[in-house]
Every structure is written in structure tokens, then in C-alpha cells.
C-alpha atoms as a PDB file:
ATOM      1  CA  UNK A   1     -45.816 -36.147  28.084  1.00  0.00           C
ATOM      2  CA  UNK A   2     -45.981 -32.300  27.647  1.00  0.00           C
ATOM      3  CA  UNK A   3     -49.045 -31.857  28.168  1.00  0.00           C
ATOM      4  CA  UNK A   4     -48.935 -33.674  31.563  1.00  0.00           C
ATOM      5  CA  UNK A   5     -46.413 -31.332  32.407  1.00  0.00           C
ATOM      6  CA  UNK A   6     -48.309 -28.361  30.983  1.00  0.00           C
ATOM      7  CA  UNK A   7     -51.375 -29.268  33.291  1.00  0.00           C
ATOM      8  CA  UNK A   8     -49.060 -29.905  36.424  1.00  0.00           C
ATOM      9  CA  UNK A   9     -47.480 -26.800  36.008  1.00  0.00           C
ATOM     10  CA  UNK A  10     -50.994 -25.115  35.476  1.00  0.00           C
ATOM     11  CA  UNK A  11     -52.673 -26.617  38.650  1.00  0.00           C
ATOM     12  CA  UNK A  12     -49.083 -25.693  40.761  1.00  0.00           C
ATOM     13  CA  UNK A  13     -49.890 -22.346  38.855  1.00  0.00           C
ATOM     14  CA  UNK A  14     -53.193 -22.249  40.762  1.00  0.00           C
ATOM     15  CA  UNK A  15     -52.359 -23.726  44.384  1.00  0.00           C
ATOM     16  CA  UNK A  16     -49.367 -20.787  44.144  1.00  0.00           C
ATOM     17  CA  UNK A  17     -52.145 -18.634  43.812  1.00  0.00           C
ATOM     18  CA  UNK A  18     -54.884 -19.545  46.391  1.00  0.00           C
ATOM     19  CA  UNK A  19     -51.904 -19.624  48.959  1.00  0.00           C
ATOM     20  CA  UNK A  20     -51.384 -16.110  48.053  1.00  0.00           C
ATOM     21  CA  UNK A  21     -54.800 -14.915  48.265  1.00  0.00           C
ATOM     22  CA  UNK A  22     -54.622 -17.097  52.255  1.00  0.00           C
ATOM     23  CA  UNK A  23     -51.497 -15.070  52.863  1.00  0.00           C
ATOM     24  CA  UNK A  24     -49.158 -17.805  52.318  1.00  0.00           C
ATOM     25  CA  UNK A  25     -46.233 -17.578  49.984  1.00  0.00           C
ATOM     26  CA  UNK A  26     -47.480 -18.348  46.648  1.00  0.00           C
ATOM     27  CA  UNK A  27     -44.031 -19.378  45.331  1.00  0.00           C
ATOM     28  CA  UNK A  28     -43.143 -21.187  48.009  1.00  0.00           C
ATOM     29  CA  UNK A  29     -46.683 -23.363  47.759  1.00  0.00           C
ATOM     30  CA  UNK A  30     -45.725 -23.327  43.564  1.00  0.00           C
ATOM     31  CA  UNK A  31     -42.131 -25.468  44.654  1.00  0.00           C
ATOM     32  CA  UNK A  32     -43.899 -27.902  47.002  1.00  0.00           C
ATOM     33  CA  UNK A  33     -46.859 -28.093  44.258  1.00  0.00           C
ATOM     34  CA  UNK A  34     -44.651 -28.612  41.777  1.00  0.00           C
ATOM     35  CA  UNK A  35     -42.531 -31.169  43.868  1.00  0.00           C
ATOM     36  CA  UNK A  36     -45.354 -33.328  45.566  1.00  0.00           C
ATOM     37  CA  UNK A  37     -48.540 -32.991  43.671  1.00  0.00           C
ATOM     38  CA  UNK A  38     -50.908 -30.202  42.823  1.00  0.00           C
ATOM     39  CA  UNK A  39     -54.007 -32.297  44.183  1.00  0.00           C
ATOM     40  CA  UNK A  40     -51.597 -32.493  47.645  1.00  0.00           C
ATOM     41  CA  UNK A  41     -51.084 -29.005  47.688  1.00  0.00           C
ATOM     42  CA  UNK A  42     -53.704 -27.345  47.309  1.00  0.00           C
ATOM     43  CA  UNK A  43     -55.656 -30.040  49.633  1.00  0.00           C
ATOM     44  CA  UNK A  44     -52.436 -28.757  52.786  1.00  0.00           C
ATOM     45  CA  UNK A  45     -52.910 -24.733  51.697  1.00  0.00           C
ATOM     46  CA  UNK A  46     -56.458 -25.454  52.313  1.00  0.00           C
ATOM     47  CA  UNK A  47     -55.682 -27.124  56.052  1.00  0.00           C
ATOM     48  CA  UNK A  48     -53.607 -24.388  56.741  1.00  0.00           C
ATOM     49  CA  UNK A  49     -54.882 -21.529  58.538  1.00  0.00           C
ATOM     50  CA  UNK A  50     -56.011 -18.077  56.701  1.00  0.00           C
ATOM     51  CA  UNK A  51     -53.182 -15.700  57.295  1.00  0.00           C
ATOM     52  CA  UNK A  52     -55.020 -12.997  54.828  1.00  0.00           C
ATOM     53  CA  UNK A  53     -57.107 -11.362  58.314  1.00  0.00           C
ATOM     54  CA  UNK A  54     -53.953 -11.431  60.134  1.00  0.00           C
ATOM     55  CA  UNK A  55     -52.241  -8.865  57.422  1.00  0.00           C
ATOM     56  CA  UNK A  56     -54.255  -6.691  58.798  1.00  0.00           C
ATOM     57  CA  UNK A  57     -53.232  -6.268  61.846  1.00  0.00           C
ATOM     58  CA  UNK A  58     -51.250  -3.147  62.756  1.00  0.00           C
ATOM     59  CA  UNK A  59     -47.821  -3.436  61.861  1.00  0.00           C
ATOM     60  CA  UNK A  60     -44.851  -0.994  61.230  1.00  0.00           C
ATOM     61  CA  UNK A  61     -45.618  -0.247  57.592  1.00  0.00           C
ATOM     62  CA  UNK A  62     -48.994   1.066  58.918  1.00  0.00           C
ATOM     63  CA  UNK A  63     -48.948   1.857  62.310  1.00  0.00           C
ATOM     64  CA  UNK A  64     -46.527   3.906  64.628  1.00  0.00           C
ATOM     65  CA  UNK A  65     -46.811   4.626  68.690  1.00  0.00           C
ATOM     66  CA  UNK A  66     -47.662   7.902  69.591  1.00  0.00           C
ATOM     67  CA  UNK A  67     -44.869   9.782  72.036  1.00  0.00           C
ATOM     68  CA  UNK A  68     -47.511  10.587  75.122  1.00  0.00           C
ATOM     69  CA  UNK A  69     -49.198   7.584  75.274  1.00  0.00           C
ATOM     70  CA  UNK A  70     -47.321   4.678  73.053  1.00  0.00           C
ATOM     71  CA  UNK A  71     -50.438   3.429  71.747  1.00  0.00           C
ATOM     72  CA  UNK A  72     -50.385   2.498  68.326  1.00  0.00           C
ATOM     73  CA  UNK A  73     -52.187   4.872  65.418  1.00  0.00           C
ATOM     74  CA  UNK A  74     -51.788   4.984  61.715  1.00  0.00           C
ATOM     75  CA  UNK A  75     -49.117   7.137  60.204  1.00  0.00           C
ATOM     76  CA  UNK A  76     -51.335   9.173  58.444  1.00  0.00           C
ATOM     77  CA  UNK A  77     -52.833  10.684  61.565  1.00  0.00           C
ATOM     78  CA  UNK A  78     -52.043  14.323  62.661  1.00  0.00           C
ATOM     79  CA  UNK A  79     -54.050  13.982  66.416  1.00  0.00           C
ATOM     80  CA  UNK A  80     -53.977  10.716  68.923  1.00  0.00           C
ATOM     81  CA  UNK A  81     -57.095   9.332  68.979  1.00  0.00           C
ATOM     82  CA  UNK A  82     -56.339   7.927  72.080  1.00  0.00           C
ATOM     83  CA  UNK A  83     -54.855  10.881  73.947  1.00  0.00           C
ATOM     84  CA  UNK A  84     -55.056  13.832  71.918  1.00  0.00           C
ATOM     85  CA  UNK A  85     -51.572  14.596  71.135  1.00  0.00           C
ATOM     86  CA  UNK A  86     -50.590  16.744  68.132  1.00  0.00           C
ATOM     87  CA  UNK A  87     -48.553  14.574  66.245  1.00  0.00           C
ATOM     88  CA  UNK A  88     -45.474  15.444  63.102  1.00  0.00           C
ATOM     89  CA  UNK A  89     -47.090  13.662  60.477  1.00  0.00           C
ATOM     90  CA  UNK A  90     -44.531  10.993  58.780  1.00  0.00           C
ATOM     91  CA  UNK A  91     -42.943  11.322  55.559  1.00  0.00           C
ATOM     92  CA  UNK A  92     -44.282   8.663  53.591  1.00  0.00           C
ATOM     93  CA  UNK A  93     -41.664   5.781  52.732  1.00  0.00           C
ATOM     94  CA  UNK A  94     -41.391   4.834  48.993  1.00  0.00           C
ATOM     95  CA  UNK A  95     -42.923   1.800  47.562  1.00  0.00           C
ATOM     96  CA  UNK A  96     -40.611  -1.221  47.788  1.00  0.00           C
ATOM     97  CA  UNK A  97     -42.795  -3.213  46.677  1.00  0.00           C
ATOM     98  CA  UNK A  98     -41.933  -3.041  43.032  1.00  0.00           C
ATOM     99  CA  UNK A  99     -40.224  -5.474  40.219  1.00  0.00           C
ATOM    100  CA  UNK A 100     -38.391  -3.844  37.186  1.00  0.00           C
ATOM    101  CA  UNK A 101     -39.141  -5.321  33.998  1.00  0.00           C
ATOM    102  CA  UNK A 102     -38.900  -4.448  30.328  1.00  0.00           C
ATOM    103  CA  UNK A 103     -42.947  -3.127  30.350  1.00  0.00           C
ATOM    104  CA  UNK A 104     -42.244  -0.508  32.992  1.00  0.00           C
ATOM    105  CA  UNK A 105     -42.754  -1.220  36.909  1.00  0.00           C
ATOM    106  CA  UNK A 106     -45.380  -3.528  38.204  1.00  0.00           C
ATOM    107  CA  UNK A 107     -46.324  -4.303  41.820  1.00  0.00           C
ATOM    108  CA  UNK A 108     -44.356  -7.316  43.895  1.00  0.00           C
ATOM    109  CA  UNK A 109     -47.050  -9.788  44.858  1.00  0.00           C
ATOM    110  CA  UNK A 110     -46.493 -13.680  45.371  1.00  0.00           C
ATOM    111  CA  UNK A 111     -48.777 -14.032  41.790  1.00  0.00           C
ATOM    112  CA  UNK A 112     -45.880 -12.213  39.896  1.00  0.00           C
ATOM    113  CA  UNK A 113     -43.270 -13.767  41.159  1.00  0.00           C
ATOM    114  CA  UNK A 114     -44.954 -17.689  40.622  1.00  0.00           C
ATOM    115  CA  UNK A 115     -45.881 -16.402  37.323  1.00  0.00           C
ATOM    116  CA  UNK A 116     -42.438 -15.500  36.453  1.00  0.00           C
ATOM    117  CA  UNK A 117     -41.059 -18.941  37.484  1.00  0.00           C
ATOM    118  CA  UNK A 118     -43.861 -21.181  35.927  1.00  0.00           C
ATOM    119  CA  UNK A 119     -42.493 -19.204  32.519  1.00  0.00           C
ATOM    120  CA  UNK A 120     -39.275 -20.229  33.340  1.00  0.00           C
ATOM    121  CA  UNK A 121     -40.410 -23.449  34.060  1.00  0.00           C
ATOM    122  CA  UNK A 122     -42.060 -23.573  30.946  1.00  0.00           C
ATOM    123  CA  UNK A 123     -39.269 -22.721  28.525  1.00  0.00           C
ATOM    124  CA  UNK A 124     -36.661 -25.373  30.377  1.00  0.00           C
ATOM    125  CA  UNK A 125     -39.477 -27.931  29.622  1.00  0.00           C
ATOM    126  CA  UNK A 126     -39.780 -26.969  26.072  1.00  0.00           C
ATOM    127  CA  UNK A 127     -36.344 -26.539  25.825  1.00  0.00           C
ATOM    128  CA  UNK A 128     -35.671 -30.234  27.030  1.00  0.00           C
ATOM    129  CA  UNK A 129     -38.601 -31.638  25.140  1.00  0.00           C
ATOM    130  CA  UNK A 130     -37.362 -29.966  22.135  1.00  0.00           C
ATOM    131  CA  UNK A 131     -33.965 -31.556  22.422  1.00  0.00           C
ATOM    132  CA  UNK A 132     -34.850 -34.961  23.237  1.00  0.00           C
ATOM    133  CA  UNK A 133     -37.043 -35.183  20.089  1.00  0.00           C
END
């Protein structure tokens, strides 16, 4: 019986993963893999359109409007490319994007989050398997 729930943990593991490399939330598609099937999952993420292009659209973590001519440019740009304009550059915003843990700082992505969760799922299984035997 724990090893069933070893494996469906695993595959959830993996669907959690693949909708994070699509752009979906991978901890979101970890619950629902974890709650339906990971064989129905990963089947729906794969329907699903690829929202991975679409993060690279301009957005405000990138892009800004310039003051002449409100087209959008990156931040990092000192001219308009569309214009000309001198432009202030930006001060750079700090990373956000960051959990604590004991190792030191690591990067926020969907992966470390599901991974975190499938180790908590882990130990309540365990934990339940141990006292039921």
C-alpha cells in the first residue's frame, strides 16, 4: 500500500512539474494530480494550452512606457528605440522571488514549492503508515 502511494505521489510529482515548465501552476496541477489521478492529469495539462510563450510577453517586471511616446521598452534601456528619448534608467527592484530555508536562499519556482509539499506529503504518509502498523 506504500508503495502505491509512493508512485502516486511520484507521477503527481511529475505532472506538477510539466505544468510548470507549460506555465501552469505546478502545485496547483500536484493537488488535482494528487486528488484525481496522475494518468488524468497529466493527460488535461497536456490539453491545456502552453502558457510558457506567453511569459514572455512584455509585462511590468520587464517593460515600462516611455514619457514621449508611451510605447513600451525594457527597463534597462537608457534611449527609446521608438522615439529617441533620453530616458532615467530605473533602479532595479530586488528579487522577490526567493524562499528562506535552513541551506541559505533558493529561487521561488512552482518545482520548489511541489517539491516541498510532496515531502510533506511524504512524512504524513509515513507517519500514518507507521502508526497503523
Amino acid at each position: 500500500m506504500i508503495t502505491i502511494i509512493f508512485f502516486w505521489l511520484l507521477f503527481a510529482l511529475a505532472v506538477g512539474m510539466i505544468a510548470s515548465n507549460r506555465g501552469r501552476s505546478g502545485f496547483g496541477w500536484f493537488i488535482l494530480a494528487c486528488l484525481i489521478s496522475p494518468l488524468l492529469a497529466v493527460i488535461l495539462v497536456m490539453l491545456c494550452a502552453d502558457l510558457s510563450a506567453t511569459a514572455q510577453r512584455p509585462n511590468p517586471a520587464t517593460h515600462v512606457k516611455c514619457p514621449d511616446c508611451a510605447e513600451l521598452i525594457l527597463k534597462e534601456a537608457k534611449v527609446c528605440k521608438h522615439c529617441g528619448c533620453r530616458l532615467v534608467p530605473q533602479n532595479p527592484e530586488p528579487e522577490t522571488g526567493t524562499l528562506k530555508t535552513i541551506l541559505g536562499e533558493i529561487p521561488d519556482t512552482g518545482a520548489s514549492k511541489v517539491l516541498y509539499w510532496v515531502g510533506v506529503a511524504i512524512v504524513l504518509a509515513v507517519v500514518i503508515w507507521i502508526s497503523k502498523h
